[in-house]
C-alpha atoms as a PDB file:
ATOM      1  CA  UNK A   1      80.716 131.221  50.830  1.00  0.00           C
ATOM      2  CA  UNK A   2      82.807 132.248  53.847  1.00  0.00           C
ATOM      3  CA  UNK A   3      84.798 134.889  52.203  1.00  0.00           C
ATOM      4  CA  UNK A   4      84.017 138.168  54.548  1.00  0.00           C
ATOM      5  CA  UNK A   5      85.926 141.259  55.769  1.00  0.00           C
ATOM      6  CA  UNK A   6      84.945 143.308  59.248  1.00  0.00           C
ATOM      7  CA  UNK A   7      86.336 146.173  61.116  1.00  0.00           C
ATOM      8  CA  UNK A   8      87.821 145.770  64.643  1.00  0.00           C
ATOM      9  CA  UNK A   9      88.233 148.713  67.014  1.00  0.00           C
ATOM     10  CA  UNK A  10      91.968 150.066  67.465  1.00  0.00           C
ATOM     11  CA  UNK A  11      92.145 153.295  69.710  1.00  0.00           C
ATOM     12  CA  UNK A  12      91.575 156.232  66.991  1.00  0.00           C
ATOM     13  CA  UNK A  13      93.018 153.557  64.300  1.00  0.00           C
ATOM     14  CA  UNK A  14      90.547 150.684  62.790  1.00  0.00           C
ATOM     15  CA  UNK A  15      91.738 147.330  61.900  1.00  0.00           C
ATOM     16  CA  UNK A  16      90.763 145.498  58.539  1.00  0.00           C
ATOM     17  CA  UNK A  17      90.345 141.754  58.764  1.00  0.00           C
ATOM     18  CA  UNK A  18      89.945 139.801  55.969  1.00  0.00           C
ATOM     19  CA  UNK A  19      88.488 136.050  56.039  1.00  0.00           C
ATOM     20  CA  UNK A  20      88.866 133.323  53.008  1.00  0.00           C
ATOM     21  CA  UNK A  21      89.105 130.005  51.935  1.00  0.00           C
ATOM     22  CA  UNK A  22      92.550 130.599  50.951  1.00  0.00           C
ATOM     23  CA  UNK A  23      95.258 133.058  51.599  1.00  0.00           C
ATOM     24  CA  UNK A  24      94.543 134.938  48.568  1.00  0.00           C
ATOM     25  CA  UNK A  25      90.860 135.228  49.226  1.00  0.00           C
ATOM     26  CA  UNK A  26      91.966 136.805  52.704  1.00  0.00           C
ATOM     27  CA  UNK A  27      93.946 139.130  50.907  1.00  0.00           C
ATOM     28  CA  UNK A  28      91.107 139.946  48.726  1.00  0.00           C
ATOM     29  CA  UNK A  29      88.635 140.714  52.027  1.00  0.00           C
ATOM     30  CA  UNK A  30      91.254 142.313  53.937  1.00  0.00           C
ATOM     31  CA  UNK A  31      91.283 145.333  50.966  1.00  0.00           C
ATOM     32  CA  UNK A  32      87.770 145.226  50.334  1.00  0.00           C
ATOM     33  CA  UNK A  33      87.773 145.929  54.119  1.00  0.00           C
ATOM     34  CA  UNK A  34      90.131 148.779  53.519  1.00  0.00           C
ATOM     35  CA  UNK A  35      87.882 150.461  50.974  1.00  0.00           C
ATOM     36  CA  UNK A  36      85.323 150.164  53.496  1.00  0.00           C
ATOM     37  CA  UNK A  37      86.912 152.220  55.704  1.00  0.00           C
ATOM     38  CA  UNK A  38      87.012 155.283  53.122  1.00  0.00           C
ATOM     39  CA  UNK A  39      83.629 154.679  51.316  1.00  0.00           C
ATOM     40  CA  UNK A  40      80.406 151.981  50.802  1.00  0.00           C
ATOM     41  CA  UNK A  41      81.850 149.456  48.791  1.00  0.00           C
ATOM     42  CA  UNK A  42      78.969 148.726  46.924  1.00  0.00           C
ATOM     43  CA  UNK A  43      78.786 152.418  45.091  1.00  0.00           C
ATOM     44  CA  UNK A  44      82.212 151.575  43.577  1.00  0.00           C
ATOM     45  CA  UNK A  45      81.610 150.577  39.912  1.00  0.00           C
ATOM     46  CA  UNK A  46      84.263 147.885  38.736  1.00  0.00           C
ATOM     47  CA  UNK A  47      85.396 149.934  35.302  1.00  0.00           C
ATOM     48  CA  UNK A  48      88.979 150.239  35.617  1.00  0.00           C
ATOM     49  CA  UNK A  49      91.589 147.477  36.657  1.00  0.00           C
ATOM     50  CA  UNK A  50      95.326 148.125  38.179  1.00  0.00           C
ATOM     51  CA  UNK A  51      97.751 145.826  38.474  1.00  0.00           C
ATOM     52  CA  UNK A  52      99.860 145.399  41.389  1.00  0.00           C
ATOM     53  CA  UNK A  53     102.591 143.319  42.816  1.00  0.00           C
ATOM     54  CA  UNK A  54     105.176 142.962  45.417  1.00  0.00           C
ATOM     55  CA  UNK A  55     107.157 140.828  47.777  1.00  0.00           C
ATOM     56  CA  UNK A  56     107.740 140.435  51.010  1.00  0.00           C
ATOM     57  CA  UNK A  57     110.254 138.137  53.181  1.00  0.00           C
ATOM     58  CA  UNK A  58     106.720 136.721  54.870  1.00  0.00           C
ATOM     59  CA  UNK A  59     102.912 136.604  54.885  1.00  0.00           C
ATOM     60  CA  UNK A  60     102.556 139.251  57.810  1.00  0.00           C
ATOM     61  CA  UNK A  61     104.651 141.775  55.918  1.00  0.00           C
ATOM     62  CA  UNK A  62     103.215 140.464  52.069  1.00  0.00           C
ATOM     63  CA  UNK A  63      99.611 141.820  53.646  1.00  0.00           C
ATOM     64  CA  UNK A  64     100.910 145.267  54.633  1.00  0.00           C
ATOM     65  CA  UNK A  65     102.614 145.887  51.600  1.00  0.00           C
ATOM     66  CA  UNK A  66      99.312 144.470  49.487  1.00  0.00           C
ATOM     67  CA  UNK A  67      97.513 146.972  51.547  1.00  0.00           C
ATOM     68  CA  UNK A  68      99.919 150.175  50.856  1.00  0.00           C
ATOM     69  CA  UNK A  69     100.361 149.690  47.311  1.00  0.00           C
ATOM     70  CA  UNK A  70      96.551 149.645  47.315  1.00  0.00           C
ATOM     71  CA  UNK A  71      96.677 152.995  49.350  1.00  0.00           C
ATOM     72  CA  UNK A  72      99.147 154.492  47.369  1.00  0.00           C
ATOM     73  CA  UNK A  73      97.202 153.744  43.882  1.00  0.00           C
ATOM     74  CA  UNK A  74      94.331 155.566  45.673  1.00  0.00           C
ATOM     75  CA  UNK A  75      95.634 158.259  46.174  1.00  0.00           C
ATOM     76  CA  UNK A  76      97.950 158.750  43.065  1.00  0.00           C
ATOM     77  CA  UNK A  77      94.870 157.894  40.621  1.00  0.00           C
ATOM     78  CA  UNK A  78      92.587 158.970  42.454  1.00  0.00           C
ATOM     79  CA  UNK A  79      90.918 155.688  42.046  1.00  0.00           C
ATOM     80  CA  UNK A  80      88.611 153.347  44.903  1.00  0.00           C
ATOM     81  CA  UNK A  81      88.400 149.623  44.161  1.00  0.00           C
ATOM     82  CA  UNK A  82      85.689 147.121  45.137  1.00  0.00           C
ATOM     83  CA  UNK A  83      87.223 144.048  42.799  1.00  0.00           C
ATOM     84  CA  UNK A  84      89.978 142.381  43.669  1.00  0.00           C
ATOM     85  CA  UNK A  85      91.933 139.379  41.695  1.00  0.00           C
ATOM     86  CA  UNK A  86      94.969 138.145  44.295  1.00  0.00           C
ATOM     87  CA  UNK A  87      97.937 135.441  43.575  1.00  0.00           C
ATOM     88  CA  UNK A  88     100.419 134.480  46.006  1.00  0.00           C
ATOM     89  CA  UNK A  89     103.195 132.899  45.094  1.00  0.00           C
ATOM     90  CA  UNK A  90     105.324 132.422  48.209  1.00  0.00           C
ATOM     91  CA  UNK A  91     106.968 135.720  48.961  1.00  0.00           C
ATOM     92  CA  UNK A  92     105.256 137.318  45.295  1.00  0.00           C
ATOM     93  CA  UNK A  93     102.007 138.518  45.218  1.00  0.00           C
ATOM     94  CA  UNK A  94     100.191 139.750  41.591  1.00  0.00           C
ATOM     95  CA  UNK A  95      96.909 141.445  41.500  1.00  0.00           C
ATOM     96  CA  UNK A  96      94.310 143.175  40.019  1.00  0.00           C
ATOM     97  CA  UNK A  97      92.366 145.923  41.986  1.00  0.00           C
ATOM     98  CA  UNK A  98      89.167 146.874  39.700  1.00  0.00           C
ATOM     99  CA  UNK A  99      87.077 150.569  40.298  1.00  0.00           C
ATOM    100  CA  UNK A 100      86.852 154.176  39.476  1.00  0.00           C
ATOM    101  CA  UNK A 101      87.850 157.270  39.728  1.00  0.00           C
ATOM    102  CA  UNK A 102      86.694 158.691  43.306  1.00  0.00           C
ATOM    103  CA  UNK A 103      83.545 160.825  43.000  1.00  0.00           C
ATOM    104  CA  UNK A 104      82.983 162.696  46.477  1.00  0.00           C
ATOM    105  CA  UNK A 105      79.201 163.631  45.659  1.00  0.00           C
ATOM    106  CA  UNK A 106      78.870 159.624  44.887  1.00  0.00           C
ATOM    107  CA  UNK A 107      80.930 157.397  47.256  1.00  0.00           C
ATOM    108  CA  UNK A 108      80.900 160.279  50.092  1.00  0.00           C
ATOM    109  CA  UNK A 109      84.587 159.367  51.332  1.00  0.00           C
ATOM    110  CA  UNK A 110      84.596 159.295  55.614  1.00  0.00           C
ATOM    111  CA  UNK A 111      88.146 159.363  55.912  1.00  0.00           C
ATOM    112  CA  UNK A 112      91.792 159.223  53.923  1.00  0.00           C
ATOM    113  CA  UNK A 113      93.719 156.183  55.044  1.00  0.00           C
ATOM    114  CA  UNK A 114      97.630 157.058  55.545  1.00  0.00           C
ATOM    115  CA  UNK A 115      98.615 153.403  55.852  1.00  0.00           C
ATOM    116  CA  UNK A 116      98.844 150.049  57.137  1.00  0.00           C
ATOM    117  CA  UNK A 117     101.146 149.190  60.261  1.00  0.00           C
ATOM    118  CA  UNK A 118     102.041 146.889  62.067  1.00  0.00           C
ATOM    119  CA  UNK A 119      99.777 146.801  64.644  1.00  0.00           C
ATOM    120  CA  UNK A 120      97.835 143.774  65.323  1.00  0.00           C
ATOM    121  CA  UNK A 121      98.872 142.445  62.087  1.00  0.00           C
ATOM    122  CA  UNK A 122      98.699 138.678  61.519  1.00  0.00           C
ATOM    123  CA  UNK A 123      98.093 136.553  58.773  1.00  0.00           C
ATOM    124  CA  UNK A 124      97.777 132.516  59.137  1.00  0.00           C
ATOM    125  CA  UNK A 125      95.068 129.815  58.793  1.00  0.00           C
ATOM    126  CA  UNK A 126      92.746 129.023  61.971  1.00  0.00           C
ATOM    127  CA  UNK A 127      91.046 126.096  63.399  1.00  0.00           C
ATOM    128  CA  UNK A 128      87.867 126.351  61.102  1.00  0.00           C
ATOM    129  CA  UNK A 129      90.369 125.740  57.906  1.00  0.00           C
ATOM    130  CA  UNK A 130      89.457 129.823  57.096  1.00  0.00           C
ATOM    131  CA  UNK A 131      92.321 132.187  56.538  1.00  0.00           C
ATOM    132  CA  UNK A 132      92.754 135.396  58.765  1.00  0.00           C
ATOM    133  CA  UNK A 133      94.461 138.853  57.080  1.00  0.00           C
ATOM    134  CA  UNK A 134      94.404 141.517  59.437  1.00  0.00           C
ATOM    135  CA  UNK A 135      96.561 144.479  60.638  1.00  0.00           C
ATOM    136  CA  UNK A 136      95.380 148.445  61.761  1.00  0.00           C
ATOM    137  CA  UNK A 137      95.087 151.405  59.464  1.00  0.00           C
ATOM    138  CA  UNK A 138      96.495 154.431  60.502  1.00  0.00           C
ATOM    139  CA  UNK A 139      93.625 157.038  59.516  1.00  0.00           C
END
């Protein structure tokens, strides 16, 4: 499978990338990238889904708004997710984030994310037939 997120360096920011054999899958890396940022991943236990949508007039905004509702169900339930279920639907996108409730002794949180910007953001398919979904944090 393809399907990966990274990190790229952004002055005292980091950027989330997420790569997929669709658009959706990008989506999908892009927020597991974003967890990444706060916490491993891999100690966040799948218990609890939320379901999220919005819409945006484009792809490039679609991912930033994907990205703050996921920030802002963080930090209102103070939830992480590691399992994500994304649909887009031209400007709609429906999804399921799946986790738990943040445990500080457990997942050992690095840093709060404040929200995705602008910055570097860009969403579109490349040569390799692989989607791209990046943008910075602000931390």
């Amino acid at each position: 499978m393809n399907d990966r997120w990274e990190h790229f360096e952004h002055g005292a920011d980091i950027g989330v990338r997420g790569r997929g054999a669709t658009k959706a899958r990008a989506f999908e890396q892009a927020a597991l990238a974003l967890t990444a940022v706060i916490a491993d991943p891999a100690s966040v236990e799948p218990r609890d889904g939320v379901e999220i949508a919005c819409e945006a007039v484009d792809d490039e905004q679609l991912l930033v708004g994907w990205l703050n509702a996921l920030i802002y169900e963080m930090a209102v339930r103070h939830m992480l997710f590691s399992r994500f279920r994304v649909a887009i639907d031209g400007p709609r996108l429906h999804a399921t984030a799946e986790g738990e409730t943040l445990s500080v002794a457990r997942h050992r949180p690095a840093v709060e994310v404040k929200g995705a910007t602008f910055t570097a953001l860009r969403v579109g398919q490349e040569a390799d037939g692989l989607w791209t979904a990046q943008t910075v944090v602000d931390v």
